[in-house]
C-alpha atoms as a PDB file:
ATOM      1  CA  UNK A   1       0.000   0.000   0.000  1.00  0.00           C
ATOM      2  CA  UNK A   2       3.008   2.512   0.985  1.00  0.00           C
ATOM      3  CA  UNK A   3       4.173   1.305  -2.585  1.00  0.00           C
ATOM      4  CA  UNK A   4       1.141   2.690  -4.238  1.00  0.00           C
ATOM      5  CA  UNK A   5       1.220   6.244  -2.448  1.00  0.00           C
ATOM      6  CA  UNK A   6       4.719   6.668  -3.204  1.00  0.00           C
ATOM      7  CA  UNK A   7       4.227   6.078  -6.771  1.00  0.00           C
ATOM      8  CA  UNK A   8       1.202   8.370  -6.810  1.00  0.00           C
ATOM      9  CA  UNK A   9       3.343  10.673  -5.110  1.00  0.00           C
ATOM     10  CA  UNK A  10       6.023  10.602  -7.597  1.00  0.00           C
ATOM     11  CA  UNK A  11       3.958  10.359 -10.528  1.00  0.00           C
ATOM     12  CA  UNK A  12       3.816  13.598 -13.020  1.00  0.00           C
ATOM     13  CA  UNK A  13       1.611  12.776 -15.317  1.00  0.00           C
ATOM     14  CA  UNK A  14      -1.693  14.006 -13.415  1.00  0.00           C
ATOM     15  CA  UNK A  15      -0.245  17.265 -12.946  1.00  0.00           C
ATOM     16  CA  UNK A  16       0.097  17.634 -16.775  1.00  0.00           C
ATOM     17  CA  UNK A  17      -3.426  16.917 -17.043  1.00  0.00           C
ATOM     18  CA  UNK A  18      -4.208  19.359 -14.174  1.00  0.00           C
ATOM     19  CA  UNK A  19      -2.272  22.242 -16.123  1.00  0.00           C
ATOM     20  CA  UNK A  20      -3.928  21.887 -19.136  1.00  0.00           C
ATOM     21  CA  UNK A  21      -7.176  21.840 -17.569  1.00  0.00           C
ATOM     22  CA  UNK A  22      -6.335  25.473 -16.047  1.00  0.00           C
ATOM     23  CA  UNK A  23      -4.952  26.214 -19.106  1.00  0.00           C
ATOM     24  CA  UNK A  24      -8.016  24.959 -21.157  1.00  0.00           C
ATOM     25  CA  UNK A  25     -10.177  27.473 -18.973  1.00  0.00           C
ATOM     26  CA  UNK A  26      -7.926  30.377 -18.867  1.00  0.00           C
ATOM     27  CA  UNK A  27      -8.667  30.534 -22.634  1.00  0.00           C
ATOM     28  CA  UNK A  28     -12.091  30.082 -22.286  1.00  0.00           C
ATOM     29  CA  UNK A  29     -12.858  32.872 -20.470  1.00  0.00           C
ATOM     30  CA  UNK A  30     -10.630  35.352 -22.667  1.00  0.00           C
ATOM     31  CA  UNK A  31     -12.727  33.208 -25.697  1.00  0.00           C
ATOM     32  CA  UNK A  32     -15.978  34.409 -24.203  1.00  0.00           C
ATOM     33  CA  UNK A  33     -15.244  37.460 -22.489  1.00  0.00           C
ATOM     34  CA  UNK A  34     -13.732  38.469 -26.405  1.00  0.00           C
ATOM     35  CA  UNK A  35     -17.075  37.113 -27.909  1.00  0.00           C
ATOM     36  CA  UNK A  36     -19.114  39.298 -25.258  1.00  0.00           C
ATOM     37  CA  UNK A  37     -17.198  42.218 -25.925  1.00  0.00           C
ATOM     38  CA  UNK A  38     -17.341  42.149 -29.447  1.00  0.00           C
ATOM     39  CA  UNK A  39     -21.039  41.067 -29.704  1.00  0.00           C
ATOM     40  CA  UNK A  40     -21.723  44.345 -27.376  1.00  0.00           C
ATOM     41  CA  UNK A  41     -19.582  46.632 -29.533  1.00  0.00           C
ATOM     42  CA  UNK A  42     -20.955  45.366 -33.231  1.00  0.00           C
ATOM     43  CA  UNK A  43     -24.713  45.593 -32.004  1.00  0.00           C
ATOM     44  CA  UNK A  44     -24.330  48.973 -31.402  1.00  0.00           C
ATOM     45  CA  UNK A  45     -22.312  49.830 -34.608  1.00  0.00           C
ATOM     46  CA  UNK A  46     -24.706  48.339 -37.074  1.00  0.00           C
ATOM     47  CA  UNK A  47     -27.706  50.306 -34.474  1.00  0.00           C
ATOM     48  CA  UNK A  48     -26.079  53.507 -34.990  1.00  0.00           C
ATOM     49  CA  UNK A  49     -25.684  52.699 -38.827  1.00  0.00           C
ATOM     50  CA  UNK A  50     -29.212  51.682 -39.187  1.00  0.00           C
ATOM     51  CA  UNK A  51     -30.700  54.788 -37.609  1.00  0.00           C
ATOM     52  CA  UNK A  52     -28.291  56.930 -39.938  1.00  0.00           C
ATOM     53  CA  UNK A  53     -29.557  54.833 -43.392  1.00  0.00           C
ATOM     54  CA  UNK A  54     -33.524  56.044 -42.132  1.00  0.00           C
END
């Protein structure tokens, strides 16, 4: 059993899986924070350009 928790211990390979997990959601959020953001500023552009065309 002491075997087991010392190769656990020792072991790397979950922490690579752990860091691209963080990374993995790091981008996400600049993904959809970029999305909102850009959604927010287009919807008003092509507002104001409507209302100038009438």
């Amino acid at each position: 059993m002491l075997q087991h928790i010392y190769r656990l211990w020792r072991d790397e390979e979950g922490q690579d899986i752990a860091e691209y997990a963080v990374m993995l959601a790091v981008i996400l959020v600049l993904v959809v924070g970029t999305v909102r953001l850009i959604g927010s500023n287009a919807n008003t552009v092509f507002s104001n350009a409507a209302s100038s065309i009438q």
